[in-house]
Protein backbone atom coordinates (compact mmCIF):
# COMPACT_ATOMS: atom_id res chain seq x y z
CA UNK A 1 -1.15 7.30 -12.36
CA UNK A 2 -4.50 8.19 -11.59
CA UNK A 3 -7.12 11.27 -11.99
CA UNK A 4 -10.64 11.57 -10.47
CA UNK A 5 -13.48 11.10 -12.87
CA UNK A 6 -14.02 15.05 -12.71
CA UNK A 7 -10.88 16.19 -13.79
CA UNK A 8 -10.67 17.44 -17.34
CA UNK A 9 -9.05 15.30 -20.01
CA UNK A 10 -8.23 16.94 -23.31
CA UNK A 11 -10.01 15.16 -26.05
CA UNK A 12 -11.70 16.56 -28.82
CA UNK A 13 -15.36 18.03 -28.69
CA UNK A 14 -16.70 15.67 -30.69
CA UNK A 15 -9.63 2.93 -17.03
CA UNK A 16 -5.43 -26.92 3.86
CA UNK A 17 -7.68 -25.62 6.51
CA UNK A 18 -6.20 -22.50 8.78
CA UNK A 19 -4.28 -24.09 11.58
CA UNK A 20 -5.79 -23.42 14.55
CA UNK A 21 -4.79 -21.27 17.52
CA UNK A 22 -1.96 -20.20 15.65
CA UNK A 23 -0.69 -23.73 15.31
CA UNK A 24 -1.53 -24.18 18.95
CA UNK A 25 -0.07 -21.23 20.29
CA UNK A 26 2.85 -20.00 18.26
CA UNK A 27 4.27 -23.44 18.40
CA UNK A 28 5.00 -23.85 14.60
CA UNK A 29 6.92 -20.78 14.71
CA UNK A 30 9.48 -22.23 17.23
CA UNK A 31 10.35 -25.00 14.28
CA UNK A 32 12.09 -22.09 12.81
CA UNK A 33 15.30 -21.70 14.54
CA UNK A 34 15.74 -25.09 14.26
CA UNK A 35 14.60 -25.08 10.68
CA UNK A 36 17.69 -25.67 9.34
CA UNK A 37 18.43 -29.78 10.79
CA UNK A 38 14.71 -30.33 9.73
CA UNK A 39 14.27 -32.73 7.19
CA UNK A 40 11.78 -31.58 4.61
CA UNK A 41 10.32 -35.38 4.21
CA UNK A 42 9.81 -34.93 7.94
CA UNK A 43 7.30 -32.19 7.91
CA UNK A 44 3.77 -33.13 8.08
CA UNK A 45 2.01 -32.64 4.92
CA UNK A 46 0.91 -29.19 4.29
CA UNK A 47 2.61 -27.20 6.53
CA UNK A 48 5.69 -24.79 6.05
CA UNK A 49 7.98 -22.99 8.41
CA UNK A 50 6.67 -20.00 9.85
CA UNK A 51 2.79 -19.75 11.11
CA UNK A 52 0.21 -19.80 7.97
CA UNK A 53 -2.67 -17.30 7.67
CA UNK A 54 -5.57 -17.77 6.30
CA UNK A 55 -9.09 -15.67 6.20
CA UNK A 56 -11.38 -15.51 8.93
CA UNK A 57 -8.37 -16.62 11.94
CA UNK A 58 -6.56 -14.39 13.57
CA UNK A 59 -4.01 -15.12 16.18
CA UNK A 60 -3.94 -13.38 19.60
CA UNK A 61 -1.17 -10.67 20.66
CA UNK A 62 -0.29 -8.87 23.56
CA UNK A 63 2.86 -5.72 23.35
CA UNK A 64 3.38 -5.65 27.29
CA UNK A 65 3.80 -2.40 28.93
CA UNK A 66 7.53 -0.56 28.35
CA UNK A 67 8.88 1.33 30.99
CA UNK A 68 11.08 4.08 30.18
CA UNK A 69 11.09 7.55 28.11
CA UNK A 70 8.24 7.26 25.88
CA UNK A 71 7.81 3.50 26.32
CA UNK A 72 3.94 4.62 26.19
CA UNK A 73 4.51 5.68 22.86
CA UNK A 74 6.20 2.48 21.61
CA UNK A 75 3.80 -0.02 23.01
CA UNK A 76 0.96 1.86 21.74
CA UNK A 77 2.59 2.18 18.10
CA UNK A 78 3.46 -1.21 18.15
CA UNK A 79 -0.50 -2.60 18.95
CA UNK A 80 -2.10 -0.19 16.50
CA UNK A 81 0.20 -1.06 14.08
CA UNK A 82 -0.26 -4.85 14.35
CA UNK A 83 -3.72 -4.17 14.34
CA UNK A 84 -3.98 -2.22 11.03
CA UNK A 85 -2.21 -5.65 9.88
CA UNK A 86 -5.50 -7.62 10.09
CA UNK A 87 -3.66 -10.44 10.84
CA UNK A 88 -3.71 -10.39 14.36
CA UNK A 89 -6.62 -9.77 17.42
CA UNK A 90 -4.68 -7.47 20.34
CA UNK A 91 -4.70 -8.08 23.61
CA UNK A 92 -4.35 -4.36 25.63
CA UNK A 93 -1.34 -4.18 27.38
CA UNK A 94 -3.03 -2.36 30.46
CA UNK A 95 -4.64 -6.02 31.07
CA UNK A 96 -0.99 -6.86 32.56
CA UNK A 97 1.25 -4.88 35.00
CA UNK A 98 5.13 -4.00 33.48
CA UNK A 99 6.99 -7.14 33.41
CA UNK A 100 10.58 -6.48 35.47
CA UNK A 101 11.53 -10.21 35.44
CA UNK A 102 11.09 -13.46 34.01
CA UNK A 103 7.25 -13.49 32.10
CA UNK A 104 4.32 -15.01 34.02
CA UNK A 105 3.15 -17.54 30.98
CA UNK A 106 0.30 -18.58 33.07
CA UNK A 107 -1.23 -15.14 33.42
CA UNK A 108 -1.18 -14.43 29.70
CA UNK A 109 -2.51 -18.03 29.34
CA UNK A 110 -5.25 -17.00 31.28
CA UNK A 111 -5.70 -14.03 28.97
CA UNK A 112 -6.13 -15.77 26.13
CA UNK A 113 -2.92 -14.51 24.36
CA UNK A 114 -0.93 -16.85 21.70
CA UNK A 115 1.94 -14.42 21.49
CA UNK A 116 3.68 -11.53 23.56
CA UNK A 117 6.03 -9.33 22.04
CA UNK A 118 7.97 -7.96 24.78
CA UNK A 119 10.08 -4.54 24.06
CA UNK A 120 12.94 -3.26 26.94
CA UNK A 121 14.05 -0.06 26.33
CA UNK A 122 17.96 0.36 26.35
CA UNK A 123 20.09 2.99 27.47
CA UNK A 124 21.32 3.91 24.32
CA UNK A 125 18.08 4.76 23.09
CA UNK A 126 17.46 1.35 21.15
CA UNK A 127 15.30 -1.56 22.02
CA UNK A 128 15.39 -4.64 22.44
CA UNK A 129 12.57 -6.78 21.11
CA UNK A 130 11.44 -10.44 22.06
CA UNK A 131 8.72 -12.76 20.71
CA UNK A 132 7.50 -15.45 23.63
CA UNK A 133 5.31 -18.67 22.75
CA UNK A 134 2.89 -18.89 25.74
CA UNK A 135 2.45 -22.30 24.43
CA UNK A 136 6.10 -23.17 24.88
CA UNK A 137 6.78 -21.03 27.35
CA UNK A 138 9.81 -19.87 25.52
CA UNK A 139 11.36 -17.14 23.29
CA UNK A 140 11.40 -17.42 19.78
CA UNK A 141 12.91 -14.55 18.48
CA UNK A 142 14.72 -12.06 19.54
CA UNK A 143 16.58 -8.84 17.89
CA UNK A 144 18.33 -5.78 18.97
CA UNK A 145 17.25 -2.47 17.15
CA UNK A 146 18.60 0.72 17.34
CA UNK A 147 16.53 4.00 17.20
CA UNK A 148 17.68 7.63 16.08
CA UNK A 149 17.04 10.67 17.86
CA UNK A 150 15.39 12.31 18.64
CA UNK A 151 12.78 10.70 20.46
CA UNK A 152 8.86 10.83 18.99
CA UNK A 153 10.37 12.30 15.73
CA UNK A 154 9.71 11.15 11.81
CA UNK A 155 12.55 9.36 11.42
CA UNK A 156 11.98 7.77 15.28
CA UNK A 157 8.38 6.90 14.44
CA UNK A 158 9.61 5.22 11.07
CA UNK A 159 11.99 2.92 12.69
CA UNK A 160 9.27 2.00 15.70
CA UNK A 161 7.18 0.96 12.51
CA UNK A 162 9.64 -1.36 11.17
CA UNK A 163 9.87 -2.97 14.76
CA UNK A 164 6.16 -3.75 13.86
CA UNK A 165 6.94 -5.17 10.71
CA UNK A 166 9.64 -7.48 11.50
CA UNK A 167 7.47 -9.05 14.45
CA UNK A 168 4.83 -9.31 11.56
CA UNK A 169 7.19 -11.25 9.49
CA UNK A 170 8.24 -13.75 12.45
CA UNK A 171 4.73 -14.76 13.39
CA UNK A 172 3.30 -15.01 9.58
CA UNK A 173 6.54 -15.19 7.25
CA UNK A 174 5.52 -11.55 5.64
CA UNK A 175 7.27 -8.30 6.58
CA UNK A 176 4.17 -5.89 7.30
CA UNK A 177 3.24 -2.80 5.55
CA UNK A 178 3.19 -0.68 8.67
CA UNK A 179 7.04 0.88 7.77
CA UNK A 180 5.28 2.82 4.85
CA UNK A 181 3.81 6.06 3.58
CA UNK A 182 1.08 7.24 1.15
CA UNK A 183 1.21 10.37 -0.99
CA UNK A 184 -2.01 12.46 -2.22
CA UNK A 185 -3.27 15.44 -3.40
CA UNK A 186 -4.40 18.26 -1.39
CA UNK A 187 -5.12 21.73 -2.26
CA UNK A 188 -3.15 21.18 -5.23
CA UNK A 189 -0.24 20.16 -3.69
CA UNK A 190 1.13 16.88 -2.68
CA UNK A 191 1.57 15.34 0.80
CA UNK A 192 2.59 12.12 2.53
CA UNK A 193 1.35 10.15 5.32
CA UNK A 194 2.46 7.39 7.35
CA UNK A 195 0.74 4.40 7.35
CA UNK A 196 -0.86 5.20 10.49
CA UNK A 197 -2.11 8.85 9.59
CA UNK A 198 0.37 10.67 11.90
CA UNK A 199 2.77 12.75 9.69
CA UNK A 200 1.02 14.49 7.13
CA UNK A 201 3.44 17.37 5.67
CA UNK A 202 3.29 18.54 2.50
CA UNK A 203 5.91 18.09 0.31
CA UNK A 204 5.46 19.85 -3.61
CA UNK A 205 4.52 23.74 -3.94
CA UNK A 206 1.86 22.32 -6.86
CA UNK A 207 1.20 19.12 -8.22
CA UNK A 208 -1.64 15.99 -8.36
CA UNK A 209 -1.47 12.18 -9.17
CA UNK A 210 1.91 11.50 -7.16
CA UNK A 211 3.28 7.99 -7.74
CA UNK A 212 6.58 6.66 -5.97
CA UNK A 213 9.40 6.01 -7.39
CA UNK A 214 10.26 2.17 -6.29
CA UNK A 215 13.55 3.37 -4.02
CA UNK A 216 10.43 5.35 -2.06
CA UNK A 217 12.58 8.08 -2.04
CA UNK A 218 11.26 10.62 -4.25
CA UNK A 219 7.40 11.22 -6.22
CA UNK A 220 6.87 11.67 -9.56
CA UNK A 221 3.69 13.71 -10.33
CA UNK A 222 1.74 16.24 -12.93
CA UNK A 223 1.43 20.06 -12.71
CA UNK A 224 -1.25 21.57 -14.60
CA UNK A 225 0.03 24.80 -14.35
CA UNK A 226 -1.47 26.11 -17.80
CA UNK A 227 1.58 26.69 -19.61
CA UNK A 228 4.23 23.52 -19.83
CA UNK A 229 2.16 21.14 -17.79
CA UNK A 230 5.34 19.44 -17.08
CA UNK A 231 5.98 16.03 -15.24
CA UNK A 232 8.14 16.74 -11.98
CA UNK A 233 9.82 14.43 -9.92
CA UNK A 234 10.85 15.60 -5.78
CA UNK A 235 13.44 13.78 -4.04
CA UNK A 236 11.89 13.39 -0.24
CA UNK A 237 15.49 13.22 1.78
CA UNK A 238 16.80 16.51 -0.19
CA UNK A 239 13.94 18.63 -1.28
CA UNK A 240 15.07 18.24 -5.22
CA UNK A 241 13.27 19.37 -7.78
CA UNK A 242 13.25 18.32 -11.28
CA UNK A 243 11.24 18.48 -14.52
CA UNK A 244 11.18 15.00 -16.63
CA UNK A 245 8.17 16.08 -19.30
CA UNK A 246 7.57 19.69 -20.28
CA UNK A 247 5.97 21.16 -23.96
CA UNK A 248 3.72 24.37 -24.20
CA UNK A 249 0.21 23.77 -25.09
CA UNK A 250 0.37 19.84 -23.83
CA UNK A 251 -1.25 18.18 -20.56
CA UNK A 252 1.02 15.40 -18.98
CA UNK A 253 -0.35 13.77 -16.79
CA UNK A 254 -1.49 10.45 -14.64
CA UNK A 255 2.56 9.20 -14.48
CA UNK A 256 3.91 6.26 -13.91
CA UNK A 257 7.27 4.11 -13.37
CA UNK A 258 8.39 1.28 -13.89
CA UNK A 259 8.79 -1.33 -11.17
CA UNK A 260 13.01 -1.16 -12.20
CA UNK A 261 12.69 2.89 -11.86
CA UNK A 262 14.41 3.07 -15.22
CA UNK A 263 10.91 3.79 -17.74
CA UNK A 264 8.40 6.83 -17.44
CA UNK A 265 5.02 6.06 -18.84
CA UNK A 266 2.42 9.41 -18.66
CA UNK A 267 -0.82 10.18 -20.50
CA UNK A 268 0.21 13.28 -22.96
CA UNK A 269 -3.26 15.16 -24.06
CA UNK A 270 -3.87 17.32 -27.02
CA UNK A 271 -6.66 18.85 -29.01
CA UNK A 272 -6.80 15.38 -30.97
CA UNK A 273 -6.82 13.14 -28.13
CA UNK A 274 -4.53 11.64 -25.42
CA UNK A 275 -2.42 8.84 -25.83
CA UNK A 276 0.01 7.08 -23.17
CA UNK A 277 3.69 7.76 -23.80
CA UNK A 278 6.90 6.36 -22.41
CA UNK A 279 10.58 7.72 -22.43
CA UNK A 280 13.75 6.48 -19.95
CA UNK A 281 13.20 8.43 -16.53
CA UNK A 282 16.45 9.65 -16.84
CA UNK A 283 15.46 11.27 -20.21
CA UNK A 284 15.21 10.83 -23.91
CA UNK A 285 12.96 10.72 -26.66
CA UNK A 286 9.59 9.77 -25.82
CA UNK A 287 7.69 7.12 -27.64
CA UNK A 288 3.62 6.51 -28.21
CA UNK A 289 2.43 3.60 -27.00
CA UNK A 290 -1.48 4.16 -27.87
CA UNK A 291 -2.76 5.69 -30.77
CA UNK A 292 -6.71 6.69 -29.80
CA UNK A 293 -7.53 8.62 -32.59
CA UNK A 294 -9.36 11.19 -30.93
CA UNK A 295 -9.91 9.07 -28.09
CA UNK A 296 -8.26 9.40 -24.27
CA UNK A 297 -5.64 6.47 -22.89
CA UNK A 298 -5.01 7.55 -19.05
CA UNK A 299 -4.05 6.23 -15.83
CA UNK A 300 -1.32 3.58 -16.45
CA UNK A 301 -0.32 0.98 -13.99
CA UNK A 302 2.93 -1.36 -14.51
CA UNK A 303 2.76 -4.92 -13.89
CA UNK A 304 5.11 -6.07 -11.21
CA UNK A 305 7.69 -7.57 -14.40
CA UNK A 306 7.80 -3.83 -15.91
CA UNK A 307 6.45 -5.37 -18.86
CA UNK A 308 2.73 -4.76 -18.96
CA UNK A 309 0.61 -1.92 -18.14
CA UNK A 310 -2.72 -1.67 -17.44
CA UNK A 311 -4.81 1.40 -18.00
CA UNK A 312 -8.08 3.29 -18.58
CA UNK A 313 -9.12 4.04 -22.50
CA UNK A 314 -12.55 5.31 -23.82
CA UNK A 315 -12.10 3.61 -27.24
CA UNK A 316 -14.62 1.38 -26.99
CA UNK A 317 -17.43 4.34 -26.62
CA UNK A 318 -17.38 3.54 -23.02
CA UNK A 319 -14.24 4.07 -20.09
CA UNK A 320 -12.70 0.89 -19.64
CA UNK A 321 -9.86 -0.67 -18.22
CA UNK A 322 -7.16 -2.41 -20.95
CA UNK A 323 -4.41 -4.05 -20.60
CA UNK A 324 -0.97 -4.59 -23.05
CA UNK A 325 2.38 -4.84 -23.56
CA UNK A 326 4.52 -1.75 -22.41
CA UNK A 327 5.23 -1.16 -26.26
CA UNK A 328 1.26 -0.76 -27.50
CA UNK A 329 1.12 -4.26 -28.50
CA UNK A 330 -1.19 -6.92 -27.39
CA UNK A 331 -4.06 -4.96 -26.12
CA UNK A 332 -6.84 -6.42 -24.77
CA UNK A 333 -10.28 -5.30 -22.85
CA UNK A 334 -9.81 -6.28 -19.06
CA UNK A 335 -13.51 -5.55 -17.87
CA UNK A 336 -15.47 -7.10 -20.73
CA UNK A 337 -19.11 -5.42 -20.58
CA UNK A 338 -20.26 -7.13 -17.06
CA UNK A 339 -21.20 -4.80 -15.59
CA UNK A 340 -23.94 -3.15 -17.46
CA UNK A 341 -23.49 -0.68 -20.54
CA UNK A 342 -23.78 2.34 -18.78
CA UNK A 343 -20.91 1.73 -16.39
CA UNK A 344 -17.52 3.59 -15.97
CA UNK A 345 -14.55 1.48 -14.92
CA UNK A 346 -10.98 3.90 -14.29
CA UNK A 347 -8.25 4.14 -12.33
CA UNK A 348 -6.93 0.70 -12.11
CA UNK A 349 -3.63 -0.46 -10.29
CA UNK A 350 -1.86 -3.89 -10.88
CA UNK A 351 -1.06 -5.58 -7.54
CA UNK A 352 2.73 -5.84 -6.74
CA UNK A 353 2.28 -9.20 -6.44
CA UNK A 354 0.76 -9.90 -10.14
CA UNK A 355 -2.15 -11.58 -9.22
CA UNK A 356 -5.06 -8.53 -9.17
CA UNK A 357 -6.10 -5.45 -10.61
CA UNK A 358 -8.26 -3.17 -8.51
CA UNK A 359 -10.41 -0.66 -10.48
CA UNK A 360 -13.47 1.59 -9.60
CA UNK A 361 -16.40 1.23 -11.40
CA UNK A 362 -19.44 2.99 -11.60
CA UNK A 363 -22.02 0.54 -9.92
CA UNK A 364 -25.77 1.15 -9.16
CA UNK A 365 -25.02 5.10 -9.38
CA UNK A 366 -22.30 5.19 -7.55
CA UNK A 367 -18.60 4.62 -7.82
CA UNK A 368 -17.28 1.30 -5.79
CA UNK A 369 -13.98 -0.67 -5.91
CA UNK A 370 -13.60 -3.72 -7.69
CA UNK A 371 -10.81 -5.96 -8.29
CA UNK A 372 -9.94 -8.76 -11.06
CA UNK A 373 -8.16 -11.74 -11.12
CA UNK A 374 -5.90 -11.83 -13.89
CA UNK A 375 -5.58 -15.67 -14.01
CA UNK A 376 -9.07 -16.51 -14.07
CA UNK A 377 -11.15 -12.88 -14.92
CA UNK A 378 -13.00 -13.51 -11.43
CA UNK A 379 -14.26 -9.67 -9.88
CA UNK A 380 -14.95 -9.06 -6.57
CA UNK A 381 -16.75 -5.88 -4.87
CA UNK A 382 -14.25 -4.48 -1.79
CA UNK A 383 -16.21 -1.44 -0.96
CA UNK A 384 -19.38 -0.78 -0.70
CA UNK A 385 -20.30 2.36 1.54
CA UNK A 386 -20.00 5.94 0.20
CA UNK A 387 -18.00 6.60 -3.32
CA UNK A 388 -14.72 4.99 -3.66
CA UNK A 389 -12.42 6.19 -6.00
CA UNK A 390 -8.26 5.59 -7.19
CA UNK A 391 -8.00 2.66 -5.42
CA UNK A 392 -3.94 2.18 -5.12
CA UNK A 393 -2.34 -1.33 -3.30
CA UNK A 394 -0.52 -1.85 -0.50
CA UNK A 395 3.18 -3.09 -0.49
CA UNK A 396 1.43 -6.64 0.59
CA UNK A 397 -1.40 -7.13 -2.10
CA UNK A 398 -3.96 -7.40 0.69
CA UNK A 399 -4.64 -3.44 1.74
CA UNK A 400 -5.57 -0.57 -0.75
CA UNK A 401 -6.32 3.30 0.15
CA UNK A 402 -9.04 4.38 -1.68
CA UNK A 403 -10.48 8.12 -2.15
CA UNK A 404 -14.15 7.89 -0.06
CA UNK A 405 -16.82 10.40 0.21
CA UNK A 406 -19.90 10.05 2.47
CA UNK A 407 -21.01 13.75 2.61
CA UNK A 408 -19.12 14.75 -0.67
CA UNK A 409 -15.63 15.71 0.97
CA UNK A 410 -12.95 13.45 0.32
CA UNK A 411 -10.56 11.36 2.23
CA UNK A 412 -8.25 8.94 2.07
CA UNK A 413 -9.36 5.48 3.73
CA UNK A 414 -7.53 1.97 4.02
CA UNK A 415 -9.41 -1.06 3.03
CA UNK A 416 -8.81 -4.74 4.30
CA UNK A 417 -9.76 -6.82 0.99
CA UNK A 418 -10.32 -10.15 2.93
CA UNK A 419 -12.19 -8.96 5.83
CA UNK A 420 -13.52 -5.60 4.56
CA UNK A 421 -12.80 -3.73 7.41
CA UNK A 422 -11.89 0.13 6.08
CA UNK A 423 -10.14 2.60 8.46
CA UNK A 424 -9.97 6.57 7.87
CA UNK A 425 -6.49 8.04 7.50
CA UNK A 426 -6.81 11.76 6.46
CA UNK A 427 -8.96 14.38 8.00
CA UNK A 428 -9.50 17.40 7.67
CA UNK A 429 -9.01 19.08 4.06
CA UNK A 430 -10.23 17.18 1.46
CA UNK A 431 -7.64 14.48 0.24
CA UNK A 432 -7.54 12.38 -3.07
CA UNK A 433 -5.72 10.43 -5.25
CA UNK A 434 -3.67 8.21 -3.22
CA UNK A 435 -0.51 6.30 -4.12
CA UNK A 436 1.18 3.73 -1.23
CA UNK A 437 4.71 3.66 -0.92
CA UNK A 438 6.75 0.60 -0.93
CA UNK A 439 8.12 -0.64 2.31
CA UNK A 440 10.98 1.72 3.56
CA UNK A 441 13.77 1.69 6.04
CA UNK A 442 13.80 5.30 6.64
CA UNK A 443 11.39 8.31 6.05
């Protein structure tokens, strides 16, 4: 969906109060297996089942020690990956010996943990994971998951991640983002990631500006390979190739889909401009949704409905972000001139849950990421170290990856937008335009 700012586009000569202590130690959370003989009346007023976040609280967490073949491994993926949630301060497991028997509440008391999320490794291979109050002294949840073999590989790691994710959604009612993985370009191919950087394979011969298609089984990207320029799409589990968009002479580029997987919207350049174009994914004629006249209509980003797009036009004289109906109706300027007349804003993506756009916009020389809030036009800066570029959202609305440069290589990093705290996850060869997966079950 998106495209760097130095890539060539083909247009002519001439984008209540936090509870506290995690409602006093995890004891809200308790509430909900007996949630169901609960009276709503009976609830105190403003409070819900499950344990609320809000910014600038975290709750405390401890993943005790696992014994067993690669119970290292598990414990540590487990505490990074509830880490990289934000949500939650960790507690490192070497602070307490293995547990063998019944948990000692008053030692983790001591530590100052609200939670401990205790894993036994079975026989079989699976695991069995429990979350304790230390509050209650109690267990809260509990679930038995099984994990394929071998041990320590992709599909392994994957499932470990969505052990993560469901302890994630028991403590703060939202399954996590750690079960995930983010596609980019890189040395004109595309790659994916996990979540946590481990992984990276490549996965196209050529191609740039990957987007997922919403099963996260497959990419669709562009191929500027100077003769069709073609829009490709790769199925991940079989290797799959196949072209969507192809036409000598044409650029297609900056795809995207729609949230239902059925539409295909791409930017289709020309020597008289380029104008976004949609057409079924599964094929068919395609239709023009912009008509620049001359000008260049990039980058488009669905709105979670499939109904809207957002995307980055020069039509104004100036690269700004727009947004419309999915037919070309109803177009309106999303970053009004705030900023400053010599400003760039590109590469925006529309927040899977509705409520933001994040863009990058060229501020005080430099290129930062910004977001808007569609309900009330409120910005906000996110980034503000190095150049930021093709900022694309997490599954949750809360994380992006952005394209950063310090030293003028590119990576990939992961930004926090309520706390601001940014994380690398490539290194190495220079990586770029980023697109985050939604949550899967399986890599």
């Amino acid at each position: 969906m998106r495209c760097d700012p130095t890539d060539p586009i083909r247009v002519p000569a001439a984008r209540p109060a936090w509870p506290t202590r995690w409602q006093r130690r995890l004891g809200f959370v308790a509430l909900l297996t007996a949630a169901t003989a609960v009276d709503a009346q009976e609830r105190q007023p403003g409070v819900s089942i499950g344990l609320q976040y809000r910014v600038g609280q975290k709750s405390t967490l401890l993943v005790l020690p696992i014994t067993g073949p690669a119970g290292d491994s598990v414990a540590a993926m487990l505490t990074r990956d509830l880490d990289y949630s934000d949500r939650f301060t960790m507690v490192a497991s070497s602070a307490v010996p293995p547990v063998t028997g019944a948990l000692n509440y008053g030692l983790v008391s001591r530590l100052g943990v609200d939670g401990v999320v205790q894993v036994v490794l079975r026989p079989t291979g699976g695991l069995r994971v429990q979350l304790h109050d230390v509050g209650k002294k109690s267990v809260v949840q509990e679930r038995e998951v099984p994990l394929p073999a071998p041990v320590l590989s992709a599909a392994w790691r994957m499932a470990v991640h969505g052990v993560a994710d469901f302890v994630e959604e028991w403590i703060v009612g939202q399954r996590g983002i750690a079960q995930t993985r983010i596609a980019f370009t890189r040395g004109g191919r595309v790659w994916v990631v996990d979540s946590d950087g481990a992984n990276v394979t490549p996965v196209t011969a050529s191609g740039m500006s990957p987007q997922w298609l919403p099963s996260g089984r497959g990419l669709v990207y562009s191929v500027l390979d100077g003769t069709r320029n073609p829009i490709m799409t790769t199925d991940l589990a079989t290797g799959t190739q196949r072209i969507l968009v192809a036409a000598a002479g044409v650029e297609h580029t900056t795809p995207a889909v729609s949230p239902d997987g059925r539409l295909l919207v791409y930017a289709r350049g020309t020597d008289v401009g380029t104008d976004l174009y949609a057409q079924l994914l599964e094929g068919g004629a395609p239709r023009r949704i912009t008509v620049g006249r001359g000008r260049a209509s990039v980058q488009p980003s669905f709105g979670p409905d499939g109904q809207r797009l957002v995307f980055m036009s020069d039509r104004s004289g100036r690269q700004e972000v727009y947004i419309g109906d999915v037919d070309g109706t109803n177009v309106e300027l999303l970053t009004t001139g705030v900023f400053g007349d010599r400003d760039y804003r590109a590469g925006p993506d529309w927040s899977p849950d509705g409520r933001l756009v994040a863009f990058q916009s060229r501020n005080g020389g430099t290129f930062q990421i910004m977001t808007i809030n569609l309900r009330d036009q409120s910005v906000r800066q996110v980034t503000n170290e190095g150049r930021n570029d093709d900022p694309s959202w997490a599954p949750d609305s809360r994380h992006l990856v952005v394209t950063r440069s310090f030293d003028g290589v590119r990576h990939l990093w992961v930004v926090d937008t309520e706390t601001g705290r940014t994380r690398q996850l490539t290194r190495g060869a220079e990586s770029r335009l980023a697109a985050w997966s939604p949550r899967l079950s399986s890599p």
